[in-house]
C-alpha atoms as a PDB file:
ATOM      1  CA  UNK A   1     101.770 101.373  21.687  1.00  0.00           C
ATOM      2  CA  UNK A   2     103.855  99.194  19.881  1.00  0.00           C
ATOM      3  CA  UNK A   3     103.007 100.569  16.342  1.00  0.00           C
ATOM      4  CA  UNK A   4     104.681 104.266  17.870  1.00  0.00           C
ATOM      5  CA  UNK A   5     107.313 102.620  19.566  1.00  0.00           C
ATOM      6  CA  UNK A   6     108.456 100.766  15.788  1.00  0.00           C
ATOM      7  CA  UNK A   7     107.867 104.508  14.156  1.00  0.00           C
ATOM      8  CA  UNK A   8     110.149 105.687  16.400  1.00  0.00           C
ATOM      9  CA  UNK A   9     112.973 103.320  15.722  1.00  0.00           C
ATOM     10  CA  UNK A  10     112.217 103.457  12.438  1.00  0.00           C
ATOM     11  CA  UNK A  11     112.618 107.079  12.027  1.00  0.00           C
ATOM     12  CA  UNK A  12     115.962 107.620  14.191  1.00  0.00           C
ATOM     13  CA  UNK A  13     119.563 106.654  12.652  1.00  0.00           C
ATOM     14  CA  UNK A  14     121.228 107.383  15.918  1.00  0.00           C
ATOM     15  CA  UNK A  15     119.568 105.677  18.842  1.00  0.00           C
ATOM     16  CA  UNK A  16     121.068 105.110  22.688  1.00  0.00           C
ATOM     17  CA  UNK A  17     119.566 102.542  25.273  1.00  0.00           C
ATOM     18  CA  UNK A  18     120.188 102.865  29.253  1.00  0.00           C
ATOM     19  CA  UNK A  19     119.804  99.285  31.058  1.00  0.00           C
ATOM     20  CA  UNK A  20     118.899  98.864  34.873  1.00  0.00           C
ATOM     21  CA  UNK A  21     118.328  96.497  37.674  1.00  0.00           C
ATOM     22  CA  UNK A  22     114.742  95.866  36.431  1.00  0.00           C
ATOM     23  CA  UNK A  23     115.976  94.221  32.694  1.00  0.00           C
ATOM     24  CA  UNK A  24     117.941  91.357  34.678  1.00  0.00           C
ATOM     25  CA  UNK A  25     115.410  91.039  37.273  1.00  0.00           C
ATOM     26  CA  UNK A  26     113.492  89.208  34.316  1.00  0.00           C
ATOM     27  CA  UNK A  27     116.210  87.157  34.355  1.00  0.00           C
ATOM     28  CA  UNK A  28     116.003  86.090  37.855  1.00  0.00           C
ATOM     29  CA  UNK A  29     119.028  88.261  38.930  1.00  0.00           C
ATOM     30  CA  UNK A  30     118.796  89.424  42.586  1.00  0.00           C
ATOM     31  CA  UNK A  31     118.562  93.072  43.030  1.00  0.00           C
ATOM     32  CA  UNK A  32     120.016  92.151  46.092  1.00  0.00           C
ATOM     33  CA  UNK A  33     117.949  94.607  47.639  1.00  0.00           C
ATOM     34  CA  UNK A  34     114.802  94.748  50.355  1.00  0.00           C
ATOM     35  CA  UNK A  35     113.242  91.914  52.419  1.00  0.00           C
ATOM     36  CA  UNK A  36     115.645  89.677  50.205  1.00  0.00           C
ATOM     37  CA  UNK A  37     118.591  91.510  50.236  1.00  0.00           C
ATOM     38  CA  UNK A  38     120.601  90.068  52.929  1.00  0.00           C
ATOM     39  CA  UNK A  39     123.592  88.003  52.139  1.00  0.00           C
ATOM     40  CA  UNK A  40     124.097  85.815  55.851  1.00  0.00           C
ATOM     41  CA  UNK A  41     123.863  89.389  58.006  1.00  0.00           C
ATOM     42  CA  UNK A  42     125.095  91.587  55.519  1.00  0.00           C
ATOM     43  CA  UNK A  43     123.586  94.273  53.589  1.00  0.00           C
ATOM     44  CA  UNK A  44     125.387  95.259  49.903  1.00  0.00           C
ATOM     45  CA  UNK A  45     126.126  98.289  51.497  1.00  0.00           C
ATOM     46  CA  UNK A  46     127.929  96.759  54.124  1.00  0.00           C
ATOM     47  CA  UNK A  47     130.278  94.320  51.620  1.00  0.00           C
ATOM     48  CA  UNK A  48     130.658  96.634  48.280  1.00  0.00           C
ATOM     49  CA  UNK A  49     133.287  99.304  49.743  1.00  0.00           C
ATOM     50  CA  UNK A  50     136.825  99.639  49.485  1.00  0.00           C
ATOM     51  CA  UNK A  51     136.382  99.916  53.552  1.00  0.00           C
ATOM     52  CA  UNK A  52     134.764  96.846  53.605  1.00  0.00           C
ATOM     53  CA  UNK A  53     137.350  95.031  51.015  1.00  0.00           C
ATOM     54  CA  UNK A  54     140.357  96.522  53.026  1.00  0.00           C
ATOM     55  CA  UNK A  55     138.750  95.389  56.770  1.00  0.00           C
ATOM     56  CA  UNK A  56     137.818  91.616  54.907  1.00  0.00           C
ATOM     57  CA  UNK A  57     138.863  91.090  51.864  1.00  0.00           C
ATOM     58  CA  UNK A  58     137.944  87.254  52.003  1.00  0.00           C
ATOM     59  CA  UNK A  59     134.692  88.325  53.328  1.00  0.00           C
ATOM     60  CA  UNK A  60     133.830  90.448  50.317  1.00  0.00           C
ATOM     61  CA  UNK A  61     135.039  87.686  47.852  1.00  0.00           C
ATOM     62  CA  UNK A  62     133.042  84.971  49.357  1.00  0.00           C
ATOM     63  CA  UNK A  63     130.456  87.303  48.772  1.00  0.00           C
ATOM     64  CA  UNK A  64     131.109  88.006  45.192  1.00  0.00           C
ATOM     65  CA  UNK A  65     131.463  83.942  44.593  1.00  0.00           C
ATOM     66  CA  UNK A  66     128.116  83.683  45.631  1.00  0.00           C
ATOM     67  CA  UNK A  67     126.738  86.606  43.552  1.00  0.00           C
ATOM     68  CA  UNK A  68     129.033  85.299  40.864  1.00  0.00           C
ATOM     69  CA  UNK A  69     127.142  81.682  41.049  1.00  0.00           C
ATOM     70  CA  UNK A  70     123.978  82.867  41.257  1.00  0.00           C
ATOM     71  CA  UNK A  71     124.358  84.866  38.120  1.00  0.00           C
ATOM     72  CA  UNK A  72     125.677  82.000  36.623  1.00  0.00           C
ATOM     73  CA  UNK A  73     122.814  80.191  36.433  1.00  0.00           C
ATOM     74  CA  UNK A  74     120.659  83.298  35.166  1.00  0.00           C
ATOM     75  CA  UNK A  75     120.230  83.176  31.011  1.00  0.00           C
ATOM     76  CA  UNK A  76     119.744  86.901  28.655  1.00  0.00           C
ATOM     77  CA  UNK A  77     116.116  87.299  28.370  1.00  0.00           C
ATOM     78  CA  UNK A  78     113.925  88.536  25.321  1.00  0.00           C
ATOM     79  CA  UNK A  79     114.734  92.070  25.784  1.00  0.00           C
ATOM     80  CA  UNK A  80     118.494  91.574  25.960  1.00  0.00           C
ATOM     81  CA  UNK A  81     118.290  89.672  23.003  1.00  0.00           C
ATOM     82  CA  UNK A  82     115.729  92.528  21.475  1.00  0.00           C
ATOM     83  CA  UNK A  83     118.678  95.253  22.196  1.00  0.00           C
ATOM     84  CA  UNK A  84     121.241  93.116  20.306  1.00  0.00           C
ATOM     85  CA  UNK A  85     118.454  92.734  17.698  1.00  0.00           C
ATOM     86  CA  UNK A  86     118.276  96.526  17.431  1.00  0.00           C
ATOM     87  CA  UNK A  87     122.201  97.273  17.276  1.00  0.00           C
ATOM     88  CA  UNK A  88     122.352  95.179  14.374  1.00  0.00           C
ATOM     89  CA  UNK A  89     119.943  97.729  12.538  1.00  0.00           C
ATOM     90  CA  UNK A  90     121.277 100.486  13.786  1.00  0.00           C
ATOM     91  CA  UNK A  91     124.715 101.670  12.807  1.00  0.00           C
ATOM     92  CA  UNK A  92     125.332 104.576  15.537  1.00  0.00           C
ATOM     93  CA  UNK A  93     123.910 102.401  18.474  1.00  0.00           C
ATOM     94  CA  UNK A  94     125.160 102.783  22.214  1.00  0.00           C
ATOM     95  CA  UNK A  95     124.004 100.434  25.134  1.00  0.00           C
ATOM     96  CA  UNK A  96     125.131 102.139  28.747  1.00  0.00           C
ATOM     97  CA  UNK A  97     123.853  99.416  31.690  1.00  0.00           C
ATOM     98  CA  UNK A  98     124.209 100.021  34.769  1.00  0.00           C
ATOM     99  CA  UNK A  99     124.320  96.173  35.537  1.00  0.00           C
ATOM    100  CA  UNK A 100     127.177  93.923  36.217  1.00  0.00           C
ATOM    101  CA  UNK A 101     125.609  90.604  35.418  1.00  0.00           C
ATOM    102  CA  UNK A 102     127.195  90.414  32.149  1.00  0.00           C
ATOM    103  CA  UNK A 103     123.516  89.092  30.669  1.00  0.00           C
ATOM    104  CA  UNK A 104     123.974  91.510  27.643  1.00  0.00           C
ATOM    105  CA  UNK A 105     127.339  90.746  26.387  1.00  0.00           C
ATOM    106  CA  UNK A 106     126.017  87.409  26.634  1.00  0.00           C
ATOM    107  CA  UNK A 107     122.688  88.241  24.921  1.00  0.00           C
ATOM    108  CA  UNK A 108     125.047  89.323  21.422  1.00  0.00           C
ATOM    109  CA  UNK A 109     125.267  93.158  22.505  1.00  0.00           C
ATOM    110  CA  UNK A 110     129.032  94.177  21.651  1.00  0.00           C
ATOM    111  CA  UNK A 111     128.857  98.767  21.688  1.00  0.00           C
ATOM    112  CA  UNK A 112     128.620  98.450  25.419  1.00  0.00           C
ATOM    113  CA  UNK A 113     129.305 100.560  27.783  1.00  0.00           C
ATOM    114  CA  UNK A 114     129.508  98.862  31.657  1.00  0.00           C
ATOM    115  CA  UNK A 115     128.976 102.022  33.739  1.00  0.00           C
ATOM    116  CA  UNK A 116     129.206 100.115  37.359  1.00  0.00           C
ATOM    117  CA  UNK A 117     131.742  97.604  35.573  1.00  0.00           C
ATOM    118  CA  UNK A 118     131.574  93.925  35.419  1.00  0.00           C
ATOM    119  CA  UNK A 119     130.790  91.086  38.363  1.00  0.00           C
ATOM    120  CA  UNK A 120     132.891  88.936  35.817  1.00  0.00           C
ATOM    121  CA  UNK A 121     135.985  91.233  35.711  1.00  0.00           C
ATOM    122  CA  UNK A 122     138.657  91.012  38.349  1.00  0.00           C
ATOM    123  CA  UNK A 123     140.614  94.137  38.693  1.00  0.00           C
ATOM    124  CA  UNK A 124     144.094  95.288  41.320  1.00  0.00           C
ATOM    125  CA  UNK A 125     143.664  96.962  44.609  1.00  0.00           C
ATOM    126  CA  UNK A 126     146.747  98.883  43.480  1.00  0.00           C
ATOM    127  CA  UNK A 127     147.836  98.921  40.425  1.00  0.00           C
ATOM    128  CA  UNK A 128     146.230  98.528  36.752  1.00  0.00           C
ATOM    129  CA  UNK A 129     145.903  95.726  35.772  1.00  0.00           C
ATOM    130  CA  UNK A 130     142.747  94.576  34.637  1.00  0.00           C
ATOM    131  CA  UNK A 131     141.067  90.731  32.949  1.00  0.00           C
ATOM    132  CA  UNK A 132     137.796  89.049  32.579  1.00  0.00           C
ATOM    133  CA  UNK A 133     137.803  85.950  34.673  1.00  0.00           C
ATOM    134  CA  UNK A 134     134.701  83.757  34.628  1.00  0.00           C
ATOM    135  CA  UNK A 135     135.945  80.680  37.128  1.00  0.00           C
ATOM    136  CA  UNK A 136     133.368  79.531  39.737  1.00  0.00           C
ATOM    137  CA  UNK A 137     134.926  79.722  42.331  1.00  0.00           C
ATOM    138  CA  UNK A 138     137.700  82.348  42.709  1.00  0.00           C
ATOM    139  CA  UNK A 139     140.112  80.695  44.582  1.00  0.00           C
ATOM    140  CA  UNK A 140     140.890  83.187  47.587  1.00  0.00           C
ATOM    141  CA  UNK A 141     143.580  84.553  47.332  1.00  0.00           C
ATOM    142  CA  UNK A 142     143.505  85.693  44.060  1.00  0.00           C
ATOM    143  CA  UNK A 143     147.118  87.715  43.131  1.00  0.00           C
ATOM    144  CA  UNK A 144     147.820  90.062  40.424  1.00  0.00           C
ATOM    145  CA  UNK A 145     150.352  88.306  37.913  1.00  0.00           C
ATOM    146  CA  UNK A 146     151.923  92.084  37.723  1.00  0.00           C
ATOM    147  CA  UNK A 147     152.598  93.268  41.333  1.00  0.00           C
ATOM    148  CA  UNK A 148     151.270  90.694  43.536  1.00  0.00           C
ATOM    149  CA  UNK A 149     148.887  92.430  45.039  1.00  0.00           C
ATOM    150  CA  UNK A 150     145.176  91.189  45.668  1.00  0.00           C
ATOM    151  CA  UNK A 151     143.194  91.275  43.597  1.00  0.00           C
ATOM    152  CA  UNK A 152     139.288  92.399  43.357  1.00  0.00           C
ATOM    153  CA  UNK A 153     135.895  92.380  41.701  1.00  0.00           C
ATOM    154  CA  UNK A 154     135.983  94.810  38.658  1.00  0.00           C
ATOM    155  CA  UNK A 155     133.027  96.625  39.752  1.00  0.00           C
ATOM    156  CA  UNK A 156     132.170 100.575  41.075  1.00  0.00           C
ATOM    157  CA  UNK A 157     131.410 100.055  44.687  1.00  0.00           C
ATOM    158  CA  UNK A 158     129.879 102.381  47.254  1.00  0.00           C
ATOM    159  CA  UNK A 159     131.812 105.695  47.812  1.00  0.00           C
ATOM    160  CA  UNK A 160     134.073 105.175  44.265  1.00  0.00           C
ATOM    161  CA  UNK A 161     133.464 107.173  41.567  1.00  0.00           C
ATOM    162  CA  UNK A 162     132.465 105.931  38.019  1.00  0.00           C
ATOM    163  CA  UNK A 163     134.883 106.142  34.979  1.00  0.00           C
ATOM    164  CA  UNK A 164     134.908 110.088  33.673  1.00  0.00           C
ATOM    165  CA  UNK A 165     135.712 108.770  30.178  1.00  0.00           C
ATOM    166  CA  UNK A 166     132.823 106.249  30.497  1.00  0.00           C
ATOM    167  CA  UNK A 167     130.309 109.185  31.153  1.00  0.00           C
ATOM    168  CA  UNK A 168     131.803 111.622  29.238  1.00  0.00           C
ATOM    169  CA  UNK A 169     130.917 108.925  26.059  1.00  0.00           C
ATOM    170  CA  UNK A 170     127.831 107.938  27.414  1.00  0.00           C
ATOM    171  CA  UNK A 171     126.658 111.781  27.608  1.00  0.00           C
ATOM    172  CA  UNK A 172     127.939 112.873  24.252  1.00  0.00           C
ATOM    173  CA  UNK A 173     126.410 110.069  22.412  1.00  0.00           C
ATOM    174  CA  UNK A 174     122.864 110.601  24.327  1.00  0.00           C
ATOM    175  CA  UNK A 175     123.126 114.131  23.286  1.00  0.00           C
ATOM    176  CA  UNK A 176     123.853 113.302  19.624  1.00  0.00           C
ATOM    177  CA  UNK A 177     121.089 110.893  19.182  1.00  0.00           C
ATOM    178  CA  UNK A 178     118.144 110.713  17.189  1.00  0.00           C
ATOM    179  CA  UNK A 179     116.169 108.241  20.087  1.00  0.00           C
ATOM    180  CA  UNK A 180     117.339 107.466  23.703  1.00  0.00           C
ATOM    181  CA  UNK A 181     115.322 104.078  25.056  1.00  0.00           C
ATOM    182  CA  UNK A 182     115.396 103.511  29.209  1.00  0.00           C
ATOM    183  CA  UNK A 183     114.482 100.227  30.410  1.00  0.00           C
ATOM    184  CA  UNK A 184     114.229  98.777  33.627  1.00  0.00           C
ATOM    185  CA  UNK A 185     115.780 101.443  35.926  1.00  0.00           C
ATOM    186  CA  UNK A 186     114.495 103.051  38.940  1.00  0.00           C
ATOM    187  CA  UNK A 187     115.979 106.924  37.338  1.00  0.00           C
ATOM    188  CA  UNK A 188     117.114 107.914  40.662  1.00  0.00           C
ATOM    189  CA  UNK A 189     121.035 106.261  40.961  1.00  0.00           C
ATOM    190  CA  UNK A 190     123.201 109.004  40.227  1.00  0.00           C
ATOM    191  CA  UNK A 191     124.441 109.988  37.693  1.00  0.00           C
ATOM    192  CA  UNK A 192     123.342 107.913  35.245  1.00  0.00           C
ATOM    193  CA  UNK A 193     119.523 108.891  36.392  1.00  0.00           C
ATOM    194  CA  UNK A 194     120.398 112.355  35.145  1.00  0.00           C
ATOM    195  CA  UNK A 195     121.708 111.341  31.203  1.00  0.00           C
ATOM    196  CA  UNK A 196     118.454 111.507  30.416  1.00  0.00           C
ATOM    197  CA  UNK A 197     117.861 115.145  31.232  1.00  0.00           C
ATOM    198  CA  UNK A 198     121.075 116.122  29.970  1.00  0.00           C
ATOM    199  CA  UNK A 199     120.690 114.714  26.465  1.00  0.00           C
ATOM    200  CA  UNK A 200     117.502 116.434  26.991  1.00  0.00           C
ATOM    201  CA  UNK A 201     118.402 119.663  27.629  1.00  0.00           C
ATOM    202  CA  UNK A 202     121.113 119.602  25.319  1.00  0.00           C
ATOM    203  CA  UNK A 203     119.383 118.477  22.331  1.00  0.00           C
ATOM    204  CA  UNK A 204     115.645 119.478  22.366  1.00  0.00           C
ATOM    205  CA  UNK A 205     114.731 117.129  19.222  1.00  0.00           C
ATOM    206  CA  UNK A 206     115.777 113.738  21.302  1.00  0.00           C
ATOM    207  CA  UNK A 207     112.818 110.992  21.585  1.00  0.00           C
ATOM    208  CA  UNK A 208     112.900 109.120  24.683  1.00  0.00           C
ATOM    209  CA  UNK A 209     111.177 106.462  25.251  1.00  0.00           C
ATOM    210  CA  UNK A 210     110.899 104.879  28.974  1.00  0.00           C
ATOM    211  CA  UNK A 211     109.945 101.101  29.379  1.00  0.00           C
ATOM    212  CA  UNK A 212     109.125 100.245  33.130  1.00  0.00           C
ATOM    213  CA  UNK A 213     106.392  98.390  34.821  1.00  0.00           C
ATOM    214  CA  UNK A 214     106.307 102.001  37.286  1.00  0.00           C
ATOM    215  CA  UNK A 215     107.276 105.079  36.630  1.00  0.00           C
ATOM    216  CA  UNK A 216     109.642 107.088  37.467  1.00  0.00           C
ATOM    217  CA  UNK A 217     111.361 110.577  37.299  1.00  0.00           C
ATOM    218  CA  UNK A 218     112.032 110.171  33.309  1.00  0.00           C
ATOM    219  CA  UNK A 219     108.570 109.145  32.919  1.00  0.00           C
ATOM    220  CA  UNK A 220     107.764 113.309  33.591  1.00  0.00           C
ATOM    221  CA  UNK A 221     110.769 113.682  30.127  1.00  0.00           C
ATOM    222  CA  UNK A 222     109.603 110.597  27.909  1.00  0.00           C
ATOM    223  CA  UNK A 223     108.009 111.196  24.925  1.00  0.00           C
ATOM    224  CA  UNK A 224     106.372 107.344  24.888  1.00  0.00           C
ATOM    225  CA  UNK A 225     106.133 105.638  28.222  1.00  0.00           C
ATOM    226  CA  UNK A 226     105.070 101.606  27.933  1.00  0.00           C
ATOM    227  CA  UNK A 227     103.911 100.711  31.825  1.00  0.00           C
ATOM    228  CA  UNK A 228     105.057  96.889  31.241  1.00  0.00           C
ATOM    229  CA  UNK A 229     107.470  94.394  32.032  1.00  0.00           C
ATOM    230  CA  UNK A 230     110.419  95.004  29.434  1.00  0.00           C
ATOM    231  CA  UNK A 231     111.000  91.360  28.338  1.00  0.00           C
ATOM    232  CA  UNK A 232     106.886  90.980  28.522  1.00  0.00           C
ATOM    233  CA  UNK A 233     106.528  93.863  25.704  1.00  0.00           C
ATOM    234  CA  UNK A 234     109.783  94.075  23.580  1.00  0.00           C
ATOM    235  CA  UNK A 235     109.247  89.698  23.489  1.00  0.00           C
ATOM    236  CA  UNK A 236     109.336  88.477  19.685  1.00  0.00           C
ATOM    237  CA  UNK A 237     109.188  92.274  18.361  1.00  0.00           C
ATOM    238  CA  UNK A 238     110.509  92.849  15.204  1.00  0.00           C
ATOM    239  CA  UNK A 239     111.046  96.147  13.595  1.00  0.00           C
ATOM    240  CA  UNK A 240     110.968  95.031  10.354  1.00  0.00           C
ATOM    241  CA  UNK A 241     108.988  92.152   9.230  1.00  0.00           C
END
């Protein structure tokens, strides 16, 4: 398994890697979903709206403060540090995650591209300004310096749509490459579930490869599925030795 998964790196100049909830998990990040997902009597779905941020603002950032600590505490495990490993080989690499822990930034990854945004980037409810902000806690109220307005978390909540230019990147550069790699995400959250299908059907010579402990619908596309824990396998792999 691990002797075809090096061939294929080793044989692809242009290679693209989509990140889900499942890489951080193996960080001890909270998918903040299921039996666990509750937050006091709050569901994510209830707090990570514009409805929700607009009814309770201070509600929604004592939320995020908590989410922010949490995260905090969690450190980039082997297979964020294996994707920074790999960019540094490759020089047409892309990294889309859908996760807004910020654990791959940390983890040395730099050609990034935050689909969902970032839990560490504070953004305005109006107009567009923009700024990473890493204090624990944010002190509520926090104000944009450029209109006064509150400010809030930097990430793609319920009902919003994602970026266009983000997509439009992350599809073209799928399409392009040599070797797309999916790790740790469930391939049904739309629409980054269906990049790997479009690079697909655009460009019939791309190599996916899928690394989950279950699968999923990509499995049905990949061309080498590994059925194991992402940090478990890609943990003190080298490509070359």
């Amino acid at each position: 398994m691990k002797d075809k998964f090096i061939s294929l790196i080793k044989t692809s100049k242009k290679i693209s890697v989509i990140t889900g909830a499942g890489i951080s998990a193996e960080s001890g990040v909270p998918t903040f979903r299921g039996e666990n997902g509750l937050w006091r009597s709050y569901r994510p779905e209830d707090l990570a709206t514009p409805e929700a941020f607009t009814r309770d603002p201070k509600l929604v950032w004592e939320w995020y403060n908590w989410r922010r600590e949490l995260i905090s505490n969690c450190t980039p495990n082997s297979a964020h540090l294996f994707i920074s490993y790999l960019e540094s080989l490759i020089p047409e690499f892309l990294l889309i995650t859908q996760n807004v822990d910020g654990l791959h930034k940390r983890g040395g990854s730099r050609n990034i591209i935050e689909i969902h945004g970032s839990i560490w980037d504070i953004k305005c409810s109006k107009c567009l300004y923009l700024s990473e902000n890493r204090d624990l806690p944010i002190i509520y109220p926090p104000l944009c310096p450029q209109c006064q307005n509150i400010l809030r978390p930097g990430v793609v909540w319920f009902g919003e749509s994602l970026d266009y230019r983000k997509l439009e990147e992350s599809v073209n550069f799928i399409a392009t490459s040599d070797l797309l790699i999916v790790i740790g995400t469930s391939g049904i959250v739309q629409p980054v579930a269906s990049l790997p299908f479009q690079g697909k059907q655009i460009n019939k010579k791309l190599k996916i490869i899928e690394i989950n402990p279950t699968s999923t619908p990509i499995t049905n596309i990949s061309d080498l599925f590994i059925k194991e824990p992402s940090a478990k396998f890609l943990s003190d792999l080298k490509i070359f030795s």
